[in-house]
PDB file of N, CA and C in Angstrom:
ATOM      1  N   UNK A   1     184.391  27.383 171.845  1.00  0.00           N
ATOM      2  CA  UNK A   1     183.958  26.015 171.672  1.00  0.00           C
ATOM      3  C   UNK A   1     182.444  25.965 171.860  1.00  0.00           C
ATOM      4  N   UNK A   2     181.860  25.519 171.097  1.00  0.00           N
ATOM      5  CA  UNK A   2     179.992  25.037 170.975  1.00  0.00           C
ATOM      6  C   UNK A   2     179.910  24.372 172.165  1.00  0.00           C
ATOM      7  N   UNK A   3     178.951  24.318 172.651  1.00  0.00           N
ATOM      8  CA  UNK A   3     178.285  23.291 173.438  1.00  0.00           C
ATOM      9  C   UNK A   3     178.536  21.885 173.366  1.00  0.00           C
ATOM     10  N   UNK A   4     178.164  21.411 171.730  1.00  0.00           N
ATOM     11  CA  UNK A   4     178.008  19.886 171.498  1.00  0.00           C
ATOM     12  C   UNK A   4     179.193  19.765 170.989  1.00  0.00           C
ATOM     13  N   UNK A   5     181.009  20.931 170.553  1.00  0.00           N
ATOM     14  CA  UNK A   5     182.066  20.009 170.407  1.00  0.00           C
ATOM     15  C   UNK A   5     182.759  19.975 172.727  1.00  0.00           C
ATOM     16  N   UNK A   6     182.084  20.342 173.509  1.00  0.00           N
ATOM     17  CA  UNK A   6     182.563  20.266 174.439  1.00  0.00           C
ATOM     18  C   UNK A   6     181.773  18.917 174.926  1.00  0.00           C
ATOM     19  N   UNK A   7     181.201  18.889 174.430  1.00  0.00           N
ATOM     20  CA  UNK A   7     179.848  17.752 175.100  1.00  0.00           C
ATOM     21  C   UNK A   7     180.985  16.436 174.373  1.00  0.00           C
ATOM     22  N   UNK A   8     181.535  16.972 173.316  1.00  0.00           N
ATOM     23  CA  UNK A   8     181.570  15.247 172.495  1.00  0.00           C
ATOM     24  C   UNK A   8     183.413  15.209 173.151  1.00  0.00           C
ATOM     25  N   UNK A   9     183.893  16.801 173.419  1.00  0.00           N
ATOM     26  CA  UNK A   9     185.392  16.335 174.316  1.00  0.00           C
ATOM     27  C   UNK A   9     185.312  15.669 174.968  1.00  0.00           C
ATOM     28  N   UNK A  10     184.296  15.608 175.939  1.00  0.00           N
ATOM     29  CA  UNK A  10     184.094  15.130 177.233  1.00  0.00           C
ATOM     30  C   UNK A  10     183.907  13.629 177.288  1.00  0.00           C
ATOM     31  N   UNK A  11     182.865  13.115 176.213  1.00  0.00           N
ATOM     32  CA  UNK A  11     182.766  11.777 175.807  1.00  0.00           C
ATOM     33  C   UNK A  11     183.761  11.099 175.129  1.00  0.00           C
ATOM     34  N   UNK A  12     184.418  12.062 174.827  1.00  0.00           N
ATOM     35  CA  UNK A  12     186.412  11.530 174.216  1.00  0.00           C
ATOM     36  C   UNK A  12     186.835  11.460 175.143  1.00  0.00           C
ATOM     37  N   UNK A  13     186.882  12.179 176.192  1.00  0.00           N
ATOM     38  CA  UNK A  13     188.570  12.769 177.142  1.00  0.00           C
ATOM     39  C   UNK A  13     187.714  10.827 178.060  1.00  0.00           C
ATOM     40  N   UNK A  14     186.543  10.546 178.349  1.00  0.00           N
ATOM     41  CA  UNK A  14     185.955   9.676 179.445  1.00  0.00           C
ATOM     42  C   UNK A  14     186.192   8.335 178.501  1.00  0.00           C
ATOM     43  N   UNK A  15     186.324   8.008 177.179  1.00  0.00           N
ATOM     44  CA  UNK A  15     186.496   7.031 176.296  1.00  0.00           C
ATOM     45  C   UNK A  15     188.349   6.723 176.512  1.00  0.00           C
ATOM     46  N   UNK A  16     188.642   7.967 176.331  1.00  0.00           N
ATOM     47  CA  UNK A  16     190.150   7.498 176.736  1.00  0.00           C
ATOM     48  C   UNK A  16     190.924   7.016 177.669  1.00  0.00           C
ATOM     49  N   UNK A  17     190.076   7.351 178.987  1.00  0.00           N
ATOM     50  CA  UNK A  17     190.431   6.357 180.216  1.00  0.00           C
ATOM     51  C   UNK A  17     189.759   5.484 180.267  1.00  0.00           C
ATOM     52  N   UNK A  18     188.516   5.165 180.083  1.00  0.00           N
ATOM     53  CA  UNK A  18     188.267   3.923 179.876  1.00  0.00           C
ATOM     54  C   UNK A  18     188.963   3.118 179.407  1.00  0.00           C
ATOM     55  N   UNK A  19     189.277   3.388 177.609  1.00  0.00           N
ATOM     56  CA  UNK A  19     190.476   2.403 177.094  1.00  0.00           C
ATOM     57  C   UNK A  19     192.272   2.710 178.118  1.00  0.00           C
ATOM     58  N   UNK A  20     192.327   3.447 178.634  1.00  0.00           N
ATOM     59  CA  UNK A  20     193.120   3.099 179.055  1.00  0.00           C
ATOM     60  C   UNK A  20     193.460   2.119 180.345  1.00  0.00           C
ATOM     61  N   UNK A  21     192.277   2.081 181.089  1.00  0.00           N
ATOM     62  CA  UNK A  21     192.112   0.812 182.010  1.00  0.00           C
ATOM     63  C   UNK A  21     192.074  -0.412 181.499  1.00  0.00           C
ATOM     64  N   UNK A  22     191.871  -0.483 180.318  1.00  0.00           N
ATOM     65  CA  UNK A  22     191.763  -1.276 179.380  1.00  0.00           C
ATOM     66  C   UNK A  22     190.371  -2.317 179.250  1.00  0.00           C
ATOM     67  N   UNK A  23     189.363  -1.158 179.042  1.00  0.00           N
ATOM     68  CA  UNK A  23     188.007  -1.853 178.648  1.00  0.00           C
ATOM     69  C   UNK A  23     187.931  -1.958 177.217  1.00  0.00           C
ATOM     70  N   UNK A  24     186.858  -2.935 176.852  1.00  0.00           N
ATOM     71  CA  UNK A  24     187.259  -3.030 175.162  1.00  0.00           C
ATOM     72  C   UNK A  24     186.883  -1.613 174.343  1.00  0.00           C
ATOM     73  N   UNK A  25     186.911  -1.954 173.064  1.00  0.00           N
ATOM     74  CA  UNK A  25     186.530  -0.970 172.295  1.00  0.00           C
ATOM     75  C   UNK A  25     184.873  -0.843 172.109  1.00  0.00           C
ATOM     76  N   UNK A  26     184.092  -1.983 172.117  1.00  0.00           N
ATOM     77  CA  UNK A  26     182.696  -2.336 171.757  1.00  0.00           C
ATOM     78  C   UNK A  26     182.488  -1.428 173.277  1.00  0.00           C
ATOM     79  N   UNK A  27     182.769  -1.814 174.678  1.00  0.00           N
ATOM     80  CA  UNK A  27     182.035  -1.523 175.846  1.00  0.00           C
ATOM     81  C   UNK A  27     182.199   0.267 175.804  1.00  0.00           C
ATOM     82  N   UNK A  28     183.409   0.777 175.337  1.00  0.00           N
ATOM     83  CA  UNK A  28     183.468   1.692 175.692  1.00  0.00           C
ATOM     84  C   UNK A  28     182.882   3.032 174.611  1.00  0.00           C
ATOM     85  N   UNK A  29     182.389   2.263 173.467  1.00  0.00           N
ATOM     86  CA  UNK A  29     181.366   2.990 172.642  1.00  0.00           C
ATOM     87  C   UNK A  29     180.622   2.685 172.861  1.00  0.00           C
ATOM     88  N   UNK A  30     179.734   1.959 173.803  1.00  0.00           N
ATOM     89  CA  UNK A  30     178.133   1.848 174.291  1.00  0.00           C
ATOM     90  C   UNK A  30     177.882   2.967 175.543  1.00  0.00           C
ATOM     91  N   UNK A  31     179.448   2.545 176.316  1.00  0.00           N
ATOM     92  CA  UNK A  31     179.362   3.510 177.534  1.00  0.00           C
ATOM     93  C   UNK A  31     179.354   5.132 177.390  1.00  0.00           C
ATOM     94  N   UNK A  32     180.049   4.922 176.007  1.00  0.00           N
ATOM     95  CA  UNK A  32     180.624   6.895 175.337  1.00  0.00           C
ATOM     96  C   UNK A  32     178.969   7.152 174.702  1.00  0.00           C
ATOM     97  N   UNK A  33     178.050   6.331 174.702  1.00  0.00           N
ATOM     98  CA  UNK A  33     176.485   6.768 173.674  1.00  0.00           C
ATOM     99  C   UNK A  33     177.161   7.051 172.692  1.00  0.00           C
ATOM    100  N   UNK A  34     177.966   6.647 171.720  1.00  0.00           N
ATOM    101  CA  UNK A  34     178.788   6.107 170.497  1.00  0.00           C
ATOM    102  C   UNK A  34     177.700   5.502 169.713  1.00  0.00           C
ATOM    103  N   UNK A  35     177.614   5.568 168.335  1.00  0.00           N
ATOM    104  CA  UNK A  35     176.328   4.888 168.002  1.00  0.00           C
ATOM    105  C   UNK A  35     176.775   3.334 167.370  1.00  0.00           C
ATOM    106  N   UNK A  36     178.378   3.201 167.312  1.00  0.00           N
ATOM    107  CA  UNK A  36     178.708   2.070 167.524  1.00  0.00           C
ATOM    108  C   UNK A  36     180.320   2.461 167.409  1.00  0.00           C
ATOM    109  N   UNK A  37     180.792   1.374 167.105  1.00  0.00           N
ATOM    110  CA  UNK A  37     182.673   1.493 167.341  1.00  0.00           C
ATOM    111  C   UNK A  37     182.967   2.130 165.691  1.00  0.00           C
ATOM    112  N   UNK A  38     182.480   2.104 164.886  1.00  0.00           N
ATOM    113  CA  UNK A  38     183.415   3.089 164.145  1.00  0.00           C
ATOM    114  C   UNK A  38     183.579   4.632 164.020  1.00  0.00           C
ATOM    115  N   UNK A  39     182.155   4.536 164.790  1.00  0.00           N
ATOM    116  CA  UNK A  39     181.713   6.323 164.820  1.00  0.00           C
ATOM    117  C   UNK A  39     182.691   6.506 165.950  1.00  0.00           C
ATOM    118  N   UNK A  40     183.194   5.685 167.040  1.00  0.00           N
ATOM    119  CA  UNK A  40     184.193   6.461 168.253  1.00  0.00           C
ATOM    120  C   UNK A  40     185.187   5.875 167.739  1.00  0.00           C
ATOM    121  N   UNK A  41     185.739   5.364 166.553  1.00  0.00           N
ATOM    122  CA  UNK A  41     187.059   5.576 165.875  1.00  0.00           C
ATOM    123  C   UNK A  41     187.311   6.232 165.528  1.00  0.00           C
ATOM    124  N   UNK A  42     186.451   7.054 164.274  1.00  0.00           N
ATOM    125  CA  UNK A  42     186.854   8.361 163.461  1.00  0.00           C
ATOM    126  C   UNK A  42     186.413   9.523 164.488  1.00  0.00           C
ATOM    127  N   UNK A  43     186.204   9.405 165.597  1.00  0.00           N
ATOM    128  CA  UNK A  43     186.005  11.106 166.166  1.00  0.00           C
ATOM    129  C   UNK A  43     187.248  10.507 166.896  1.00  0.00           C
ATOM    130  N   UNK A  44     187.760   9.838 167.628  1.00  0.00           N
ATOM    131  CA  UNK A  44     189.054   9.603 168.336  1.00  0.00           C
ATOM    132  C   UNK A  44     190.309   9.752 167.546  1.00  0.00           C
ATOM    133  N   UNK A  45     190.113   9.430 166.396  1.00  0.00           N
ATOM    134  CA  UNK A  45     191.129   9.525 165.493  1.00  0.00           C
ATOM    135  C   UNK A  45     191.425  10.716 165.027  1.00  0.00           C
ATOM    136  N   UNK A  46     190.217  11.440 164.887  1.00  0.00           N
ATOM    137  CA  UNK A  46     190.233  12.666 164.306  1.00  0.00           C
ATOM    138  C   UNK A  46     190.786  13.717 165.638  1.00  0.00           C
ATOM    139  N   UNK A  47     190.544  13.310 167.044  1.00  0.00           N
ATOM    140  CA  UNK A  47     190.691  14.200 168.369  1.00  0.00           C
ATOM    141  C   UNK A  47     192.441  13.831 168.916  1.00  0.00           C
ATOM    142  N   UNK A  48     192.741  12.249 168.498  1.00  0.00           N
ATOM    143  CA  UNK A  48     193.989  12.537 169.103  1.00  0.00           C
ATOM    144  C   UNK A  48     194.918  11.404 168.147  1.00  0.00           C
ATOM    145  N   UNK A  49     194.689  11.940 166.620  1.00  0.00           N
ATOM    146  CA  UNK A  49     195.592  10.799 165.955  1.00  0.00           C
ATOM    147  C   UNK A  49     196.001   9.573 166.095  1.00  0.00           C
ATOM    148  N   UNK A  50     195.391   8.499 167.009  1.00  0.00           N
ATOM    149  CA  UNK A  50     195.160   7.119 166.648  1.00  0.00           C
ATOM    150  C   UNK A  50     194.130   6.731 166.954  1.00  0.00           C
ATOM    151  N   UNK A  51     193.903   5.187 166.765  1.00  0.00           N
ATOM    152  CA  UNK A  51     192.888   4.818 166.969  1.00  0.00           C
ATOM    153  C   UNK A  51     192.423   4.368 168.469  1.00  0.00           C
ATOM    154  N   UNK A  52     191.352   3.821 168.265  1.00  0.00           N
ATOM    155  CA  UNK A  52     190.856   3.369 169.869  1.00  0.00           C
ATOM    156  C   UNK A  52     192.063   2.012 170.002  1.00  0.00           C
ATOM    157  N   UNK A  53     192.010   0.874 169.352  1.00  0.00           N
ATOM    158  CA  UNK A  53     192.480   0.038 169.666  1.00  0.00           C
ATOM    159  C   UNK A  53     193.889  -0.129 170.237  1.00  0.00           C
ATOM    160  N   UNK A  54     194.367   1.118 169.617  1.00  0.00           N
ATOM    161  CA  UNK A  54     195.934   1.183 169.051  1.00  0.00           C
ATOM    162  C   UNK A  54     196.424   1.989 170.478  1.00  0.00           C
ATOM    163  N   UNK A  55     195.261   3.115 170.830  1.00  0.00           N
ATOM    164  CA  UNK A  55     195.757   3.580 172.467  1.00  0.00           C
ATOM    165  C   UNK A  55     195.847   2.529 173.472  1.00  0.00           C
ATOM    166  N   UNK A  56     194.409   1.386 173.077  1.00  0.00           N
ATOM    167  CA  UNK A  56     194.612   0.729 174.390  1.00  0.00           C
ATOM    168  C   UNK A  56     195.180   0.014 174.274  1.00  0.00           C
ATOM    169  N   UNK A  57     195.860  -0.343 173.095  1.00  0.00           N
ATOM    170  CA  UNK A  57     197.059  -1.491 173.491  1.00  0.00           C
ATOM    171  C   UNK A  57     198.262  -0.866 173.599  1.00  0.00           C
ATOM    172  N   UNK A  58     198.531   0.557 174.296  1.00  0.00           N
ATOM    173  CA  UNK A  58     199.575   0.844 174.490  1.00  0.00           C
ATOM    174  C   UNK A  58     199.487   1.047 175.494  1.00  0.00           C
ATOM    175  N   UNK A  59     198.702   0.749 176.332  1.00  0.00           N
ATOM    176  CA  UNK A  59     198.662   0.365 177.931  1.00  0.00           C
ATOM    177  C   UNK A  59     198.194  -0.953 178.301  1.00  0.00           C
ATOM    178  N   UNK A  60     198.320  -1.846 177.320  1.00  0.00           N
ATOM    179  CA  UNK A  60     198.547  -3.496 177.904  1.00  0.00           C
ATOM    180  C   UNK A  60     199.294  -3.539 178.846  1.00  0.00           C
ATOM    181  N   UNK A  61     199.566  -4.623 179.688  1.00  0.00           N
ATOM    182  CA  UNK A  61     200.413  -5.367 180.410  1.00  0.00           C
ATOM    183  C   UNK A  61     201.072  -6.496 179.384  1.00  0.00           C
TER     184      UNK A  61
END
């Protein structure tokens, strides 16, 4: 693994608990240095087959 695909796991694996506490999608691509929410859709999508929205609403209440 490169440097920058471990660098960008890491900003995935920390995006995914975020949404899973359930912060929005906008906060948690500012917090990931995401250069906005579609760019941390298609690398999330592409890292764990769905989308941002779609994980965190599977940990709603």
């Amino acid at each position: 693994m490169t440097p920058a695909a471990y660098r960008l796991a890491l900003r995935l694996a920390s995006a995914r608990s975020l949404l899973k506490r359930g912060d929005t999608v906008a906060d948690v691509a500012y917090a990931g240095s995401f250069s906005d929410q579609s760019h941390l859709g298609r690398l999330f999508r592409r890292a764990y087959g769905t989308t941002p929205a779609a994980y965190r609403s599977a940990f709603a209440d």
